[in-house]
Protein backbone atom coordinates (compact mmCIF):
# COMPACT_ATOMS: atom_id res chain seq x y z
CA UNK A 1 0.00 0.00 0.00
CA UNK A 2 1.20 3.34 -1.09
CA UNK A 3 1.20 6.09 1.94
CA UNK A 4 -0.76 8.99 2.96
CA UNK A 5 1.04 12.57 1.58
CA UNK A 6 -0.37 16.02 2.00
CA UNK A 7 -1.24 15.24 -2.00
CA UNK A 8 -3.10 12.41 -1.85
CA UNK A 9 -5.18 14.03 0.72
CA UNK A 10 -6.71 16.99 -1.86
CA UNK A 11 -7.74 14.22 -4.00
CA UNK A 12 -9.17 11.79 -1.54
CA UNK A 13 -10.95 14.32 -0.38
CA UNK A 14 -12.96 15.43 -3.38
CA UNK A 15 -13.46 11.67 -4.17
CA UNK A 16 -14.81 11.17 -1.40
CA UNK A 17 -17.40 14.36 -1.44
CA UNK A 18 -18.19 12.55 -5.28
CA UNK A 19 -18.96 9.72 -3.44
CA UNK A 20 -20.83 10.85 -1.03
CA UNK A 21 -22.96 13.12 -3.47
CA UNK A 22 -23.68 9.58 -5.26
CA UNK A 23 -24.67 7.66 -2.73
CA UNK A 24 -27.01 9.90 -0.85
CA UNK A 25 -28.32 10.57 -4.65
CA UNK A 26 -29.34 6.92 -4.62
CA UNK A 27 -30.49 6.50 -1.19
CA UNK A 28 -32.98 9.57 -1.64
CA UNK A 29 -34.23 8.42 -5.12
CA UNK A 30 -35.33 5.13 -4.07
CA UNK A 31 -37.50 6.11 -1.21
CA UNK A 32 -40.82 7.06 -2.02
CA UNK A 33 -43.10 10.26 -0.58
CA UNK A 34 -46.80 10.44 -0.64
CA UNK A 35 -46.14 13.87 -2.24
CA UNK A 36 -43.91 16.71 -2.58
CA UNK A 37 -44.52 18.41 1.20
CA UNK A 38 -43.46 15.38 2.57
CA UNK A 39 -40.33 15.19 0.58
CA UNK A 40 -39.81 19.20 1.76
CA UNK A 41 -40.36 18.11 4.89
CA UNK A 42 -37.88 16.20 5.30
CA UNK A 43 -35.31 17.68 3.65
CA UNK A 44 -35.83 21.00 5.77
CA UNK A 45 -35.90 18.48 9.05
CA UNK A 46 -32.15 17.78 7.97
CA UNK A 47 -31.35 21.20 8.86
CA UNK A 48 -30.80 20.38 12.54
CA UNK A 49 -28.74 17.64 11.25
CA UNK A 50 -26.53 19.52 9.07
CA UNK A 51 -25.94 22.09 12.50
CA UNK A 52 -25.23 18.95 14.60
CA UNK A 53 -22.69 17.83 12.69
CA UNK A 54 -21.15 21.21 11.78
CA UNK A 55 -20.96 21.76 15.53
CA UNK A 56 -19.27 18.34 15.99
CA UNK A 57 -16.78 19.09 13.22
CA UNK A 58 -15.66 22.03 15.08
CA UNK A 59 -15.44 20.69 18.31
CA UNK A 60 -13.69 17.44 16.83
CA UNK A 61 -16.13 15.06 18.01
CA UNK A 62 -15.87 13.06 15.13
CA UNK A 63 -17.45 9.62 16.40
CA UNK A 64 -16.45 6.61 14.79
CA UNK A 65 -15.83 8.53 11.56
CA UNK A 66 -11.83 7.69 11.35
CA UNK A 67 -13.29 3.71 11.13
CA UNK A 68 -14.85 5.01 8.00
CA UNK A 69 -12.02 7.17 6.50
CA UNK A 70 -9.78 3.62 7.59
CA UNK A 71 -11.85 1.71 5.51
CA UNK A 72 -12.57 4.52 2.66
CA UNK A 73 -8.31 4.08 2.26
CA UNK A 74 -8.05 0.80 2.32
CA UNK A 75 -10.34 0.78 -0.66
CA UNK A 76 -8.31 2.97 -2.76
CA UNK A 77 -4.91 0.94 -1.85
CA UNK A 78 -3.46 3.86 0.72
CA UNK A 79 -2.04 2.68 4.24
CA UNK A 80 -4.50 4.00 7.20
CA UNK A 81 -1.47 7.05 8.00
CA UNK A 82 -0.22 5.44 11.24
CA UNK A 83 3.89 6.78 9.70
CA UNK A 84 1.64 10.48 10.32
CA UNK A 85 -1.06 10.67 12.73
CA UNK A 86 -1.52 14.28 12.54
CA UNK A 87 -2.28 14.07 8.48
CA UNK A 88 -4.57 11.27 8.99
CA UNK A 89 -6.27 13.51 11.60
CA UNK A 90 -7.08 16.57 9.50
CA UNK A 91 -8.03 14.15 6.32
CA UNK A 92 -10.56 12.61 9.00
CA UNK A 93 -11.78 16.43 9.60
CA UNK A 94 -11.40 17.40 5.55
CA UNK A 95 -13.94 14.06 5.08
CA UNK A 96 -16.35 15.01 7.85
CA UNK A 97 -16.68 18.23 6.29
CA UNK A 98 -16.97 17.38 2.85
CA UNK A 99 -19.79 14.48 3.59
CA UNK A 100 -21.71 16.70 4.73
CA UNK A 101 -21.46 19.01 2.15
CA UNK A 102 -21.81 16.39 -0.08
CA UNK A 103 -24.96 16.03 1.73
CA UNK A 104 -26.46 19.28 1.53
CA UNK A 105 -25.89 19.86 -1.73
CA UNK A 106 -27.79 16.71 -2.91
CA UNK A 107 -30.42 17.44 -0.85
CA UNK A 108 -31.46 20.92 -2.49
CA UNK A 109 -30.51 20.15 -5.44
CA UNK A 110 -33.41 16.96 -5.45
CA UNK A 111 -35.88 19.13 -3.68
CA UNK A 112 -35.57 22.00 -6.40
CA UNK A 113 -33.80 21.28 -9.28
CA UNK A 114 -33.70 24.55 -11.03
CA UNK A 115 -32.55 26.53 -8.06
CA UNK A 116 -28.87 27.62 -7.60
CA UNK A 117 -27.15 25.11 -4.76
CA UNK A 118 -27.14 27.20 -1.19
CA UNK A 119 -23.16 26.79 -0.75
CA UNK A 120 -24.33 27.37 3.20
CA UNK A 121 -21.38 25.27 4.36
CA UNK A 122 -18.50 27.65 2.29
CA UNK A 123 -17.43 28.24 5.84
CA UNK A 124 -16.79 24.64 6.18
CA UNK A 125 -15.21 24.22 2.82
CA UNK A 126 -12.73 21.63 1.83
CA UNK A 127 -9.62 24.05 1.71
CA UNK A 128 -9.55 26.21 4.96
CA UNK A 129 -12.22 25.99 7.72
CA UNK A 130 -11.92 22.69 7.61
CA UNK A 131 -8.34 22.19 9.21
CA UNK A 132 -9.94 24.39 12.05
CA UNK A 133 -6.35 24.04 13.82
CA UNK A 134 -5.67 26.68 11.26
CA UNK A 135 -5.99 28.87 7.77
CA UNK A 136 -3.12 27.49 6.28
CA UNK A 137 -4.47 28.11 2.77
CA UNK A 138 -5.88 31.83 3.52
CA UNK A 139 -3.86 34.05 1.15
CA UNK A 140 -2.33 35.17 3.88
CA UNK A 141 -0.80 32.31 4.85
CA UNK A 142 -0.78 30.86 8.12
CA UNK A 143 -0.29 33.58 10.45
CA UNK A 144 2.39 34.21 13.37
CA UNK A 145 -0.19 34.92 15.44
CA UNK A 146 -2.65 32.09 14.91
CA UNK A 147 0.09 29.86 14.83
CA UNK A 148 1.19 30.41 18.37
CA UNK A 149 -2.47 30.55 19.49
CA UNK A 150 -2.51 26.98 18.01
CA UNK A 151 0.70 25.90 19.10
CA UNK A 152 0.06 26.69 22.98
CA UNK A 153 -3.81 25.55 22.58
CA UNK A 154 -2.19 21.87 21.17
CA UNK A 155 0.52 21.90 24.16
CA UNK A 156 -1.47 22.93 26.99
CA UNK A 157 -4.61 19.98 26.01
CA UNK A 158 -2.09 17.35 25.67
CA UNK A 159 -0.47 18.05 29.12
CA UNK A 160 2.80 18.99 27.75
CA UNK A 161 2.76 21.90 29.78
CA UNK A 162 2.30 23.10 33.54
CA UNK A 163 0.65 26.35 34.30
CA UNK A 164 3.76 28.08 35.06
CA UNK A 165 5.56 26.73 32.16
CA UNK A 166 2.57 27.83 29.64
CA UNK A 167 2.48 31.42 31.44
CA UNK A 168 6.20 31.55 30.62
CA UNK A 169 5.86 30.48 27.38
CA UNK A 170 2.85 32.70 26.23
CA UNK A 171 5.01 35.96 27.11
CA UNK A 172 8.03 34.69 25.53
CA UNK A 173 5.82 34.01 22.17
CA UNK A 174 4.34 37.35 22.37
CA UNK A 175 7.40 39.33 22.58
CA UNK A 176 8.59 37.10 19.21
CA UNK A 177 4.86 38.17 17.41
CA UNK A 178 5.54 41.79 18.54
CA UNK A 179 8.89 41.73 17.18
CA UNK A 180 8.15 39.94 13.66
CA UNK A 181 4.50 40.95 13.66
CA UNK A 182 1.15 39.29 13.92
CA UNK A 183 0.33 38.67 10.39
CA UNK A 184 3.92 37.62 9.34
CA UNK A 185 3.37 34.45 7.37
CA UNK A 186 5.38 31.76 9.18
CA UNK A 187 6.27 29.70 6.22
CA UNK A 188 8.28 33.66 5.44
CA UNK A 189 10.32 33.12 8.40
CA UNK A 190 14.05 33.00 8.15
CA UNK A 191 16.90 32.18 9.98
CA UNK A 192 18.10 35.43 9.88
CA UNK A 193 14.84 36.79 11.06
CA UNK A 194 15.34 35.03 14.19
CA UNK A 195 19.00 35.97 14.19
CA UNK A 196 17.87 39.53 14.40
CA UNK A 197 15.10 38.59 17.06
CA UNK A 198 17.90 37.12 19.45
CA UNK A 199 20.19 40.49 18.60
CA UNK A 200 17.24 42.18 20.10
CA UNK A 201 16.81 40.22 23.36
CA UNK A 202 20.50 40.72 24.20
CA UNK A 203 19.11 44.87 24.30
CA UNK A 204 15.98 44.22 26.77
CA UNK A 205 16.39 44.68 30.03
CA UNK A 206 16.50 42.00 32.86
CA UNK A 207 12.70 41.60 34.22
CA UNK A 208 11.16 43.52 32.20
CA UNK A 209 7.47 42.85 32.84
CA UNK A 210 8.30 43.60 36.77
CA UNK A 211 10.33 46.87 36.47
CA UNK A 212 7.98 49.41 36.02
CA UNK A 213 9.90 51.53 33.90
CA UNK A 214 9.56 48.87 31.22
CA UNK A 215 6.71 46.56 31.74
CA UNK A 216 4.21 49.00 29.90
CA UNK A 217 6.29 49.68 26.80
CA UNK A 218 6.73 47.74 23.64
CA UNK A 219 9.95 46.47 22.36
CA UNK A 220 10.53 49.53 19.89
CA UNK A 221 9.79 52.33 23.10
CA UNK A 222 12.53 50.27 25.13
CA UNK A 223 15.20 50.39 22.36
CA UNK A 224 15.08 53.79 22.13
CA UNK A 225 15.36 54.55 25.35
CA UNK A 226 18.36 56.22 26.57
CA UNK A 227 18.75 54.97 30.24
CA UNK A 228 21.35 52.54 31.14
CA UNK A 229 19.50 49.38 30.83
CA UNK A 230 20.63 45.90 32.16
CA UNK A 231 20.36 43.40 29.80
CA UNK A 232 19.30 40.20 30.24
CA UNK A 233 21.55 36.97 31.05
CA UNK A 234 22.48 35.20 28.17
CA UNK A 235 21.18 32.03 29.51
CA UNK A 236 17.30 33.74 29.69
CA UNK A 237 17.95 34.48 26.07
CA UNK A 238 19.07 30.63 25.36
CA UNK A 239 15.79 30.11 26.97
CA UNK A 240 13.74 32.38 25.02
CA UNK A 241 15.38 30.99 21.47
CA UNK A 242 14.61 27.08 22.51
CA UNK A 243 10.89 28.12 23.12
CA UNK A 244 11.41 29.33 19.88
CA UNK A 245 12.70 26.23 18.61
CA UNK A 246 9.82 24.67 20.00
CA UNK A 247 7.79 26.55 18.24
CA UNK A 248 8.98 25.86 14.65
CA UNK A 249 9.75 22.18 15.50
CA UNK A 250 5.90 21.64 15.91
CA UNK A 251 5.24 24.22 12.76
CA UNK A 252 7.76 21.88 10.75
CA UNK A 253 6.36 18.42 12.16
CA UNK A 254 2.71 20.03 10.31
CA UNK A 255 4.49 20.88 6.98
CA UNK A 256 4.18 24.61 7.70
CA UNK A 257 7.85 25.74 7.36
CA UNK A 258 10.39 23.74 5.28
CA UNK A 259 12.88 23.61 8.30
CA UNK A 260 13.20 25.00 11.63
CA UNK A 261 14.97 28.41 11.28
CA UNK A 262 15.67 28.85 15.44
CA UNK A 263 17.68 25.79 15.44
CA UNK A 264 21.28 26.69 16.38
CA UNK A 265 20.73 29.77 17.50
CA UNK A 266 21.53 29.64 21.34
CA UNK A 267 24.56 31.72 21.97
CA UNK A 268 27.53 30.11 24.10
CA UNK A 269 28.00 30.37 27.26
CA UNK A 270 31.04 32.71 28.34
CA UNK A 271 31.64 30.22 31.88
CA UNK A 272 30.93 26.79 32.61
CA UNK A 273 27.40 25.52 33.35
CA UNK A 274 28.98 24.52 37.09
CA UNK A 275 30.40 28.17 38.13
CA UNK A 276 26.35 28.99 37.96
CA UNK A 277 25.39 25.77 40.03
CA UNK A 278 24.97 27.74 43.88
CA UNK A 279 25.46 25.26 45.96
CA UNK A 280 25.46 25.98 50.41
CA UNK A 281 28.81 25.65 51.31
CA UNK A 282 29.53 23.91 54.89
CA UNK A 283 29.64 27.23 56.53
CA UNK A 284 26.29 28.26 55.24
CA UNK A 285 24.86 24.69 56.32
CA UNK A 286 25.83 24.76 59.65
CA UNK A 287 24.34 28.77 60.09
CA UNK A 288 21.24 27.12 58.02
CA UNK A 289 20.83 24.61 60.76
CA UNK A 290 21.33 26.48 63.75
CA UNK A 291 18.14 28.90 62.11
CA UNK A 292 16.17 25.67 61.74
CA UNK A 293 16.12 24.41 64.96
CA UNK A 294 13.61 27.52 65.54
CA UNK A 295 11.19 26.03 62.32
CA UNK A 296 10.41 22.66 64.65
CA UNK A 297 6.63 23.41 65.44
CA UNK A 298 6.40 24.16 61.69
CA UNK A 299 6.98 20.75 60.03
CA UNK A 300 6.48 22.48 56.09
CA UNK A 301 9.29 24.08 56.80
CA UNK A 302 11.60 21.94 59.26
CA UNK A 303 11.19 18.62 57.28
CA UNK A 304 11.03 19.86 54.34
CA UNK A 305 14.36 21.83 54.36
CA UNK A 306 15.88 18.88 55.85
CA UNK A 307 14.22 16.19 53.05
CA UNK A 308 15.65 18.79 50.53
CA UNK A 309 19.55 18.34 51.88
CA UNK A 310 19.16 14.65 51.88
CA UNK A 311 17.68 13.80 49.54
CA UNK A 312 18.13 16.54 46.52
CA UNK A 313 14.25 16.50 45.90
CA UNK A 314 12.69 19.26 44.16
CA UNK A 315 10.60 21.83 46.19
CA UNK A 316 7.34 20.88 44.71
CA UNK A 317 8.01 17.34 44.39
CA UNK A 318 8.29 17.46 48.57
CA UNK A 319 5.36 20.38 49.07
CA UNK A 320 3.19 17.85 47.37
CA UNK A 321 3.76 14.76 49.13
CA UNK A 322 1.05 12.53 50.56
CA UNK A 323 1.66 10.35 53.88
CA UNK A 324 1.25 7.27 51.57
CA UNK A 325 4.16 8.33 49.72
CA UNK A 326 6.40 7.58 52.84
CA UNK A 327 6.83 3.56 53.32
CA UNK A 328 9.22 1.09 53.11
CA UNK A 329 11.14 -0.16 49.56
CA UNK A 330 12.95 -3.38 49.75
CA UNK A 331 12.94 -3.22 54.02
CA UNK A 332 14.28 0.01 53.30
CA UNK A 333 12.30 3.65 54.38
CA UNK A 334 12.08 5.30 51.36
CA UNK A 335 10.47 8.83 49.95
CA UNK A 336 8.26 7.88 46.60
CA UNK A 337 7.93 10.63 44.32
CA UNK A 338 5.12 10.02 41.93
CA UNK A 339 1.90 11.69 40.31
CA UNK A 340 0.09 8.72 41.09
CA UNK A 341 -4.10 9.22 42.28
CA UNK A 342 -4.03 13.07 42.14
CA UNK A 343 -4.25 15.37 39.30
CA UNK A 344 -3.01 18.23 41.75
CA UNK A 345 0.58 16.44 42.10
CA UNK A 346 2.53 16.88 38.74
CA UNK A 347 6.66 15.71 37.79
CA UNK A 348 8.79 17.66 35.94
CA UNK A 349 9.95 15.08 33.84
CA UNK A 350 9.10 11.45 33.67
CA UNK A 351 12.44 10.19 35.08
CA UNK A 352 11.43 12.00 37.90
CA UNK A 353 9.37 9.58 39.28
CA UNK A 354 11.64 7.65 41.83
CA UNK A 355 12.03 6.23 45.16
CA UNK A 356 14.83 7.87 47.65
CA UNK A 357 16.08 6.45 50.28
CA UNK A 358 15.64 8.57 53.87
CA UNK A 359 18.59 9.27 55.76
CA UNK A 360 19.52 8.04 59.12
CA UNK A 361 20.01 11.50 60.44
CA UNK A 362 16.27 11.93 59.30
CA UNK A 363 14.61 9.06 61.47
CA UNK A 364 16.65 9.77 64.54
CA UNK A 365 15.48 13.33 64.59
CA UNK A 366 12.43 11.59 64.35
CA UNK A 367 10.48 11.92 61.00
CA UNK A 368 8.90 8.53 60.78
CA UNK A 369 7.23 9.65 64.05
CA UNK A 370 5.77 12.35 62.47
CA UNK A 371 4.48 10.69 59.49
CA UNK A 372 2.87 8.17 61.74
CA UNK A 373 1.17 10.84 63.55
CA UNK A 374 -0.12 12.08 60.38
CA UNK A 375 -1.63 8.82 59.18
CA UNK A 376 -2.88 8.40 63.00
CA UNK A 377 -5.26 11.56 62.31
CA UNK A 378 -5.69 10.37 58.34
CA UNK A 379 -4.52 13.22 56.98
CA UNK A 380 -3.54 12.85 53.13
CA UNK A 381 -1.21 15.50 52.82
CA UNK A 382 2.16 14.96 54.15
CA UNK A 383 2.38 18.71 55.15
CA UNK A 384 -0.67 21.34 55.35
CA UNK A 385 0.11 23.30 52.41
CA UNK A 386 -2.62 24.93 49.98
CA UNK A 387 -2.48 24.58 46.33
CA UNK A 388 -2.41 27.01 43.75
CA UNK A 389 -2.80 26.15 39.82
CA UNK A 390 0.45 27.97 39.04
CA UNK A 391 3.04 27.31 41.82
CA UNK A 392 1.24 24.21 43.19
CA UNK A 393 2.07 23.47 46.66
CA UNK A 394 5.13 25.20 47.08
CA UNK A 395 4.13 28.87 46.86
CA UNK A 396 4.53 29.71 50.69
CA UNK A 397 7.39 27.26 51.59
CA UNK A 398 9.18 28.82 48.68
CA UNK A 399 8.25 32.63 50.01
CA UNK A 400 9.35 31.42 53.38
CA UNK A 401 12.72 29.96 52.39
CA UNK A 402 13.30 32.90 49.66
CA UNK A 403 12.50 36.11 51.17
CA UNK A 404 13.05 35.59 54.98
CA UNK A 405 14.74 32.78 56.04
CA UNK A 406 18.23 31.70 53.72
CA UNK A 407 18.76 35.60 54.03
CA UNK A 408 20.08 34.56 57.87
CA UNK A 409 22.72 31.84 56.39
CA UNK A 410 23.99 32.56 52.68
CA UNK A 411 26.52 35.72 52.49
CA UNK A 412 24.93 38.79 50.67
CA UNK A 413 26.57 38.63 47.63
CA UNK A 414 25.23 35.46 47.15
CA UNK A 415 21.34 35.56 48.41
CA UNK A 416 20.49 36.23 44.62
CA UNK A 417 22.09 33.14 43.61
CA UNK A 418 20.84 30.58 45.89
CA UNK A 419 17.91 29.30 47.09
CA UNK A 420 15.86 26.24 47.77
CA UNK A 421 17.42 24.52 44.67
CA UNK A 422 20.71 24.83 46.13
CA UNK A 423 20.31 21.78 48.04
CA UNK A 424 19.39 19.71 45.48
CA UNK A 425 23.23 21.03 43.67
CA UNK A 426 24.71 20.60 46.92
CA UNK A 427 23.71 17.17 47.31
CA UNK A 428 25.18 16.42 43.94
CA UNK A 429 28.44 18.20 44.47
CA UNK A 430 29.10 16.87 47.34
CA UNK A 431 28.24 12.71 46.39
CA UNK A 432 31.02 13.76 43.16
CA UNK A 433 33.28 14.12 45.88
CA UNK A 434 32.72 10.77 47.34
CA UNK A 435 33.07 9.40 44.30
CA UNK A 436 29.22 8.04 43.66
CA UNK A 437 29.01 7.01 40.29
CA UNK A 438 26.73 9.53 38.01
CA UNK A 439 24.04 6.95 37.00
CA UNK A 440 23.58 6.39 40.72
CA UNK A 441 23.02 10.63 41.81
CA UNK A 442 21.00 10.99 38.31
CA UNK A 443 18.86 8.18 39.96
CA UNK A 444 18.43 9.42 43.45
CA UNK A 445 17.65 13.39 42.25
CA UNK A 446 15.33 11.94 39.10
CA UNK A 447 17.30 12.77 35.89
CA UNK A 448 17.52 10.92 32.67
CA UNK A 449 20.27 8.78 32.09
CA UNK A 450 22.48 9.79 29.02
CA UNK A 451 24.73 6.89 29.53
CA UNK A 452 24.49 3.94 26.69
CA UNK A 453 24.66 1.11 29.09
CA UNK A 454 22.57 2.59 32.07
CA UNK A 455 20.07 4.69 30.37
CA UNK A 456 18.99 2.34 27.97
CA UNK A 457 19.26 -0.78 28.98
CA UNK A 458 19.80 -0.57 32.90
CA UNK A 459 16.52 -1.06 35.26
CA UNK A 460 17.70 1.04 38.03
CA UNK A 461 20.01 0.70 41.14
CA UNK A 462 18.70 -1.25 43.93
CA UNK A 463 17.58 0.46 46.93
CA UNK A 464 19.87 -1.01 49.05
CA UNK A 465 22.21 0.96 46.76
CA UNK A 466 20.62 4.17 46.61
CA UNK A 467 20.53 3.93 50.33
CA UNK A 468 24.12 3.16 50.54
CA UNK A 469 24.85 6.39 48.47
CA UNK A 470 22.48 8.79 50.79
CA UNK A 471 24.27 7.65 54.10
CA UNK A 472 27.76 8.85 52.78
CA UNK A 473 25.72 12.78 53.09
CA UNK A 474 27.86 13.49 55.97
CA UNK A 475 28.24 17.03 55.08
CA UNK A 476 31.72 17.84 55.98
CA UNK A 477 31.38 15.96 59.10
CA UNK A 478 28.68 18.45 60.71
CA UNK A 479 26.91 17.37 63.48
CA UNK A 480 23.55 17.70 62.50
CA UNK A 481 22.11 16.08 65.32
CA UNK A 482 23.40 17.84 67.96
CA UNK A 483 22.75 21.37 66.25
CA UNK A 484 18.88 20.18 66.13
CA UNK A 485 18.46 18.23 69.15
């Protein structure tokens, strides 16, 4: 069987509206009507019909109709489009459309020969409307603008996205519209039109949306602005350019530019990714738990600072915990960080789903206690934090840690640098230094595995292993449980 191409498609698609028109032809022609007001009749009672399933092509509810387009292939010697989903998709939608069409036409045409086919579904037709994801074959073209509505629409349905990450990404898609404008035809996009885009960020200021002298002008006002401005970090624009890339990647995927022309476009780094790594030095640990002792009758904030140094967890992954998550692996007490039963818990990535050991220091200062206390009063929460669609669990913790309390232990040149994250690059630094093997830290702190042997084809360390590997956290030999005791 031959395969499905964009080609193909234009022509199935008017065979099939021919074949349509025939067959309802037939249908109609051999029923009979006791006269012509019944015939009228119902043709006009198709009306509702046609509004259905004009209001189901819109909204995609297409049924079992795919079965038909499967078997509508098949019959003209054209695989099913497996090798392209996405093509198979909008020839399902072009077919919808153009059945009923088909439909309509027939229909007036039988109940009054001589008058002039009604084209009432033009706004459905076969070349535009109908691939409602966009108007690829408007004269214009397929829009900048439209296209990002699209693009973030598609991402944020198939879960691809957080809030925060969507947020982030609408206003870093907006600034690209307002510099190439809204009606710029994507497929007109060049490489060095994004070249000149990324010359541009390297001019805006740092935070621009929060400093008030900026946040209400457009890009144009700001460049011409004669104040010393602060640009932003080179890494922020490496962040803006591979949203970008995003962006084309899934415009290229649907045949809408040739290639993508934001790939290799993020500027080099002038220092190593490490020197920007903040991780608490021992000094800062020690001051960090002298200040914590005072946080015991607040457990979101005692246990979690102290599940963040041992075990390199994310914030949210430990705001978010339930008291089921805490139990025993192998014999061993372990912290499970999942998504599992709750549409309120998310992961950042799907290797961050994982099982981590708990420290000895941990259980002697007596967390297991607590957790038993909270399944005693069958609580499902782990800690009583609220959630919020955008930050999720960890808005206050992260307020707390942020803006009051590391400001008592990390040196003032270096509060801007560090914050609750820098225990999860502590805990990495310092299991280097013992020697760990990578695979074994990329297990414990969740991140893929770009090793041959170990990401592909290992299963995992055992937790006897991992458990092993968080005992060596000695932290420069500080005694943590005298310090908290």
């Amino acid at each position: 069987m031959t395969q499905l191409t964009e080609l193909k498609c234009r022509h199935l698609v008017s065979k099939f509206h021919d074949d349509t028109k025939r067959d309802v032809e037939e249908s109609w022609l051999q029923r009979q009507f006791s006269d012509k007001a019944e015939f009228l009749a119902e043709v006009e009672a198709h009306d509702a019909v046609f509004a259905s399933l004009k209001d189901d092509l819109f909204c995609n509810q297409l049924g079992d109709f795919p079965i038909i387009v499967e078997s509508f292939l098949k019959s003209q010697g054209i695989g099913n489009g497996e090798s392209n989903e996405l093509l198979f998709q909008k020839l399902c939608r072009q077919c919808y459309a153009a059945g009923i069409k088909a439909t309509r036409e027939t229909l007036q045409e039988l109940a009054n020969p001589d008058r002039q086919v009604d084209h009432c579904l033009d706004d459905v037709s076969l070349s535009d409307s109908v691939d409602s994801d966009h108007d690829s074959a408007s004269a214009a073209g397929y829009p900048l603008s439209k296209a990002i509505m699209d693009y973030v629409d598609e991402s944020s349905k198939l879960g691809n996205w957080t809030i925060k990450t969507r947020d982030e990404s609408i206003g870093n898609l907006e600034l690209l519209e307002e510099i190439l404008g809204s009606d710029t035809n994507v497929a007109s996009i060049t490489q060095k039109n994004l070249v000149r885009v990324r010359d541009i960020l390297l001019r805006l200021p740092a935070h621009r949306k929060k400093d008030r002298r900026y946040r209400d002008k457009r890009v144009a006002e700001i460049l011409e602005m004669t104040d010393e401005v602060k640009p932003m970090a080179t890494k922020t624009v490496n962040n803006y350019m591979t949203g970008y890339t995003g962006l084309f990647s899934w415009l290229h995927k649907r045949d809408e530019v040739a290639h993508n022309p934001a790939s290799g476009l993020k500027l080099k780094l002038k220092t190593n990714p490490r020197d920007h790594r903040s991780s608490f030095d021992q000094s800062e640990l020690t001051a960090m738990l002298q200040q914590l002792r005072a946080e015991r009758d607040r457990p979101e904030r005692y246990w979690i600072c102290l599940l963040g140094m041992y075990t390199g967890a994310r914030l949210n992954e430990l705001c978010q915990l339930d008291v089921a998550d805490i139990g025993e692996t192998d014999g061993i007490w372990s912290v499970s960080v999942n998504a599992d039963d709750d549409s309120r818990k998310s992961l950042k990535t799907k290797y961050a789903a994982r099982d981590i050991p708990i420290h000895d220091s941990i259980i002697e200062l007596g967390f297991l206690r607590y957790v038993a206390n909270r399944r005693e009063l069958e609580m499902q929460k782990l800690f009583d934090l609220e959630f919020e669609e955008r930050e999720r669990f960890k808005k206050s913790t992260s307020r707390w840690f942020n803006k009051r309390f590391k400001s008592h232990f990390v040196q003032t040149d270096n509060v801007g640098r560090k914050d609750f994250h820098s225990f999860r690059h502590t805990l990495v630094d310092y299991l280097m230094t013992k020697n760990v093997e990578e695979p074994v830290v990329k297990q414990i702190v969740g991140h893929s595995n770009d090793s041959m042997t170990y990401g592909r084809y290992g299963k995992g360390f055992p937790t006897a292993i991992l458990k092993e590997t968080v005992d060596k956290l000695d932290y420069y030999g500080i005694d943590v449980l005298g310090l908290l005791k």
